[in-house]
Every structure is written in structure tokens, then in C-alpha cells.
C-alpha atoms as a PDB file:
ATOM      1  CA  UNK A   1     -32.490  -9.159   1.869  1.00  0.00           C
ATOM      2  CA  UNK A   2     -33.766  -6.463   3.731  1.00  0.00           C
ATOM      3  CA  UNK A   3     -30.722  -3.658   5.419  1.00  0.00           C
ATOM      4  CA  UNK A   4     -30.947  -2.983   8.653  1.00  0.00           C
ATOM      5  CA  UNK A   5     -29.167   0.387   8.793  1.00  0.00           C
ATOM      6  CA  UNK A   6     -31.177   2.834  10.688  1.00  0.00           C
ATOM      7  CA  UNK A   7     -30.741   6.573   9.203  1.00  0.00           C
ATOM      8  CA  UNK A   8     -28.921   7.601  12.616  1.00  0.00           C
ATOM      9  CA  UNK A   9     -26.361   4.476  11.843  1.00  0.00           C
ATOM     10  CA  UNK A  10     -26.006   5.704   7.994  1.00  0.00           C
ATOM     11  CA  UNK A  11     -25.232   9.636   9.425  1.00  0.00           C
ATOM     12  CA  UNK A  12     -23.059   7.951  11.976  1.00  0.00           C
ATOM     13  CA  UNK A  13     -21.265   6.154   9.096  1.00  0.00           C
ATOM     14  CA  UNK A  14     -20.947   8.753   6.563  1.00  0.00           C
ATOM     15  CA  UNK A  15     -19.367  11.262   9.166  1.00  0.00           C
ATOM     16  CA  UNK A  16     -16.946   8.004   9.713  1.00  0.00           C
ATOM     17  CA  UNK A  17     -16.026   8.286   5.753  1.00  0.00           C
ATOM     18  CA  UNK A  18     -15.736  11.787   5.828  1.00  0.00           C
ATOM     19  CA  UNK A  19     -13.260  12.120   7.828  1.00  0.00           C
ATOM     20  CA  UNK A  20     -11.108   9.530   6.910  1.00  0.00           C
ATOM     21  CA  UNK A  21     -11.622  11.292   3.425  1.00  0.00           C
ATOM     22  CA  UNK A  22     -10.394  14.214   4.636  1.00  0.00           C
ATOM     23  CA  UNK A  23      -7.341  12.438   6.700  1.00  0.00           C
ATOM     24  CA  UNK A  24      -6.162  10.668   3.450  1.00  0.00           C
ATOM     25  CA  UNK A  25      -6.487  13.476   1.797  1.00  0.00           C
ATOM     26  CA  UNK A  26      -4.051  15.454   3.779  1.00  0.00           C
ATOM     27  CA  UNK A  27      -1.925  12.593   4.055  1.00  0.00           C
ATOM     28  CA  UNK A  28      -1.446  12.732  -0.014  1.00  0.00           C
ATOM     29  CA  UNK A  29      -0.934  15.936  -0.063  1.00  0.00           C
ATOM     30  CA  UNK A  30       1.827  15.693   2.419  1.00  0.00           C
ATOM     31  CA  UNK A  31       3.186  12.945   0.800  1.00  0.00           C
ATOM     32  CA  UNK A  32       2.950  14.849  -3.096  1.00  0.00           C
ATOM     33  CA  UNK A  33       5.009  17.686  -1.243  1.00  0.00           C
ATOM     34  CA  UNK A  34       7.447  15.249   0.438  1.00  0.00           C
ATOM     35  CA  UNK A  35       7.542  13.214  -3.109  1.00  0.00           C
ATOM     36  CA  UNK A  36       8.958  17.021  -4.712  1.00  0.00           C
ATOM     37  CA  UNK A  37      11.364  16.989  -1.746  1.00  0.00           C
ATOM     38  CA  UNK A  38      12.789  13.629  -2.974  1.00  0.00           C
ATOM     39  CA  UNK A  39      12.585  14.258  -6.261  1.00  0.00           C
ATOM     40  CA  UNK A  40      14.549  17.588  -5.742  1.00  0.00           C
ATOM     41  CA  UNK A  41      16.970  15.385  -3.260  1.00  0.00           C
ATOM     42  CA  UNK A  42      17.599  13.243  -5.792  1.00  0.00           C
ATOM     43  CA  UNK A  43      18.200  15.547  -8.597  1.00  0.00           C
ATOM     44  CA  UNK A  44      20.916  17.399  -6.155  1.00  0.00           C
ATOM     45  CA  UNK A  45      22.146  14.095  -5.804  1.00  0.00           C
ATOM     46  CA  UNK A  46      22.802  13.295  -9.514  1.00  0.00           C
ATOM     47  CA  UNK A  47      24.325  16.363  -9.813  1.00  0.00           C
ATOM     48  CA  UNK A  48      27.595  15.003  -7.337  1.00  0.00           C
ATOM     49  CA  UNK A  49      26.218  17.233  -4.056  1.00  0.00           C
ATOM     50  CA  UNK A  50      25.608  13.480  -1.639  1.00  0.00           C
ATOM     51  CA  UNK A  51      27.557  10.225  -0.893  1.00  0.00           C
ATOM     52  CA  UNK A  52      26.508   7.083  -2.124  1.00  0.00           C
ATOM     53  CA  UNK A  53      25.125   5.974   1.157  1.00  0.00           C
ATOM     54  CA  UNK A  54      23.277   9.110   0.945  1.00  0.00           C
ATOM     55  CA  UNK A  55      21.765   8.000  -1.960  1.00  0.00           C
ATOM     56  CA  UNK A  56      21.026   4.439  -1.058  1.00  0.00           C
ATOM     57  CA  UNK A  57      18.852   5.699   1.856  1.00  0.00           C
ATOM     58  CA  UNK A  58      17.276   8.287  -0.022  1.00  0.00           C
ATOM     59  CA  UNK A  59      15.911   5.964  -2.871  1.00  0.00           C
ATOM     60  CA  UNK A  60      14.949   3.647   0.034  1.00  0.00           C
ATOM     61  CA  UNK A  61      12.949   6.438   1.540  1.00  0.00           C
ATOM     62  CA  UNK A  62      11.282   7.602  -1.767  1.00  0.00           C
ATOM     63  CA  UNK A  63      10.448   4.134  -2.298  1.00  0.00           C
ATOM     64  CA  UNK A  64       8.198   3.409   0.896  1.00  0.00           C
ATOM     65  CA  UNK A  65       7.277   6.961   0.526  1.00  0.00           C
ATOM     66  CA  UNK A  66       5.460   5.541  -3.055  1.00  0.00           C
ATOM     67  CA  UNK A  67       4.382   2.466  -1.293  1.00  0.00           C
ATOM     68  CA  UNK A  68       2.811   4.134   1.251  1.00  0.00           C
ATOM     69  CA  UNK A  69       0.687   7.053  -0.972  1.00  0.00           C
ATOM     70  CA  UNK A  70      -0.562   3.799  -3.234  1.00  0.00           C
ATOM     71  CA  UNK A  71      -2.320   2.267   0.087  1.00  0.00           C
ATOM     72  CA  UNK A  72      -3.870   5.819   0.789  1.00  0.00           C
ATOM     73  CA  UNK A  73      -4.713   6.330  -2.772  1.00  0.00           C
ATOM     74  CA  UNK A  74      -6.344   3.086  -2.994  1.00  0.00           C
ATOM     75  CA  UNK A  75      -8.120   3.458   0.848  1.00  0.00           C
ATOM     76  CA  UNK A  76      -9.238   6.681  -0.422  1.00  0.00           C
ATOM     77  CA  UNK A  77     -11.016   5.000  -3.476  1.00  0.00           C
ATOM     78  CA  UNK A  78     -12.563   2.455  -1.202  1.00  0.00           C
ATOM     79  CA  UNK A  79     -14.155   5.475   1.145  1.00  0.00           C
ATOM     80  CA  UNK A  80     -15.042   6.935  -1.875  1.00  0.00           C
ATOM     81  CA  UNK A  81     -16.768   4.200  -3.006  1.00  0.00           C
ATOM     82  CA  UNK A  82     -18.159   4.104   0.465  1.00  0.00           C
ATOM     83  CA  UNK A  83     -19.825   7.630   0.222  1.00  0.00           C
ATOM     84  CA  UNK A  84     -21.451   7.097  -3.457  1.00  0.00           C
ATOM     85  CA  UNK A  85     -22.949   3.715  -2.440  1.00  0.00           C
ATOM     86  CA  UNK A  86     -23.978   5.158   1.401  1.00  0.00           C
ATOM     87  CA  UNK A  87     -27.658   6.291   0.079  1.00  0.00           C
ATOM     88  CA  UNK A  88     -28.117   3.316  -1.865  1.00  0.00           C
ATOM     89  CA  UNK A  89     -30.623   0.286  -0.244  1.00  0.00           C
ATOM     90  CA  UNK A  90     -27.829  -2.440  -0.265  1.00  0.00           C
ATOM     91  CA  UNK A  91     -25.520  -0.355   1.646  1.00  0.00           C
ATOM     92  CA  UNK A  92     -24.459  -2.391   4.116  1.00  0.00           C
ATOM     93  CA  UNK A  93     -25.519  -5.642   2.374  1.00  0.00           C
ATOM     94  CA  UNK A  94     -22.345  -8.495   1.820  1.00  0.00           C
ATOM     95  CA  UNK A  95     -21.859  -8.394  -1.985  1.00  0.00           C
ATOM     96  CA  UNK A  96     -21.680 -12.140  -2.341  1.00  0.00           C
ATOM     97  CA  UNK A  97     -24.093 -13.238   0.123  1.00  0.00           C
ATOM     98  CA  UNK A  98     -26.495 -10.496   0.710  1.00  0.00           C
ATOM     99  CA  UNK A  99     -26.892 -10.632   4.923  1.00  0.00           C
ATOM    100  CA  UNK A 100     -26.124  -7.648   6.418  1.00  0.00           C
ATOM    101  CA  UNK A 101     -22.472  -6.392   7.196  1.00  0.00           C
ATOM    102  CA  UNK A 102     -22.513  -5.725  11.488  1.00  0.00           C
ATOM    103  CA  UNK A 103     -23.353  -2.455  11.884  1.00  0.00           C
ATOM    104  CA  UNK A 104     -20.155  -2.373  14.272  1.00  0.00           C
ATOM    105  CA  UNK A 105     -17.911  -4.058  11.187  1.00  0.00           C
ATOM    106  CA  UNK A 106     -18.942  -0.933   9.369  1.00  0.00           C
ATOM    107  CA  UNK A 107     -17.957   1.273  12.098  1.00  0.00           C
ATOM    108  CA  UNK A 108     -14.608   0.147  12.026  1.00  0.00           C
ATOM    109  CA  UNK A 109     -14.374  -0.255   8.305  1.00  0.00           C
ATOM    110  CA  UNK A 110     -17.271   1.622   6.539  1.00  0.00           C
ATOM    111  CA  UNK A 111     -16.242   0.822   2.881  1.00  0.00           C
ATOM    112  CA  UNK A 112     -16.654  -2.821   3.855  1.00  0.00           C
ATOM    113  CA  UNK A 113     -18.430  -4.942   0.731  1.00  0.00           C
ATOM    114  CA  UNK A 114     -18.091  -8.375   2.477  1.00  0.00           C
ATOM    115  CA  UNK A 115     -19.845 -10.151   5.915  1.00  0.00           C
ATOM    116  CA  UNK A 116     -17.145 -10.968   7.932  1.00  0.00           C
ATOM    117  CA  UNK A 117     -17.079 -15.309   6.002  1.00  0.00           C
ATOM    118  CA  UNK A 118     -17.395 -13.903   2.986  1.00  0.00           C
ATOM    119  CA  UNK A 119     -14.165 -11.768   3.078  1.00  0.00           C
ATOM    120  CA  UNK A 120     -12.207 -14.448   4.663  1.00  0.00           C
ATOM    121  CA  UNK A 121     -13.229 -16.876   1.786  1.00  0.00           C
ATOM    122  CA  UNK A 122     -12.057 -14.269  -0.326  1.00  0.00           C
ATOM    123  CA  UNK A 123      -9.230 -13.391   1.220  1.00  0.00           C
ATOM    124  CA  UNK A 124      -8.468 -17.005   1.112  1.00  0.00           C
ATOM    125  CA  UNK A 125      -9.162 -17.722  -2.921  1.00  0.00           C
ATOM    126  CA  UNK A 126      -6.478 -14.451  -2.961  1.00  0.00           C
END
């Protein structure tokens, strides 16, 4: 099937990515610098210098601190994705069916693979 992206949509989208490449990026290297923070936290900790409560809410910190760089790292590897597949015919196309993705479903998710019924089914097999 046949894409419908103009080149004006495809510049429109890739300045989209790029961005949000460049905002996840910061974001992980915030979070690297606040992951030495804990890890320094922690190691002051072992050595007797905090309570135990102290250390309770620490580890809980450090802990959606992880979470939370693992769903950038892996949203950065989906706008990645994005960008190296942007110049390619089937951008834009649903992997499983082949219509085209909404050009307004891209805007607001431009590493999208799936039509809108397609990622619910899939979504829905899990």
C-alpha cells in the first residue's frame, strides 16, 4: 500500500523525534548523575552515617529512579527506531496490516508501528 506522508509531514515528524531524542537524552543523563548520587547515598549509608528509615526510602527512591531510566531508555530506542526508518517508503505504514498510520497518530506518537486496531489487538494478545 501506497504512504501518504507528504515530505512537509515527514520534516514535521522528524523534528517531532528529534526533540524528544534530545529530551530523553537529558533526562538519562540526569538520571545517570542522580543514579551516582544514590549510589554514593547508599554507600554512606552502609558505612553507619543514616537511620534505617533513611535507608528504606532511599532504596525506594533508587528503585523508581531505575524504573523510570528503563522507560526512557526503551522510548529512546523506539524514537530511534523512528529516525532510521523515517526515509524509508513504509514509514508510516501499520506493520501488520499495511494502511497507513493517521498522520495525526504519528504526531502524537511518531515511532508508532501499528494503525490504531492493530495495536489494540496487540495490546490485547499481550
Amino acid at each position: 500500500m501506497k504512504n501518504s506522508l507528504t515530505a512537509a509531514q515527514r520534516a514535521q515528524l522528524e523534528a517531532l523525534l528529534v526533540a524528544q531524542r534530545r529530551d530523553l537524552e537529558h533526562r538519562l543523563d540526569a538520571a545517570l548523575g542522580a543514579q551516582g548520587r544514590a549510589e554514593q547515598a547508599r554507600e554512606d549509608l552502609l558505612e553507619g552515617s543514616g537511620s534505617g528509615d533513611d535507608t528504606a526510602e532511599r532504596e525506594s527512591e533508587r528503585e523508581v529512579d531505575v524504573a523510570q531510566a528503563g522507560l526512557e531508555r526503551a522510548e529512546l530506542a523506539a524514537v530511534m527506531g523512528a529516525l532510521a526508518r523515517l526515509r524509508e517508503p513504509a514509514f508510516g505504514l501499520c506493520i501488520d496490516c499495511g494502511v497507513t498510520i493517521p498522520f495525526e497518530r504519528l504526531q502524537v506518537e511518531p515511532w508508532a508501528l501499528r494503525c490504531v486496531p492493530c495495536q489494540a489487538a496487540q495490546e490485547r494478545r499481550g
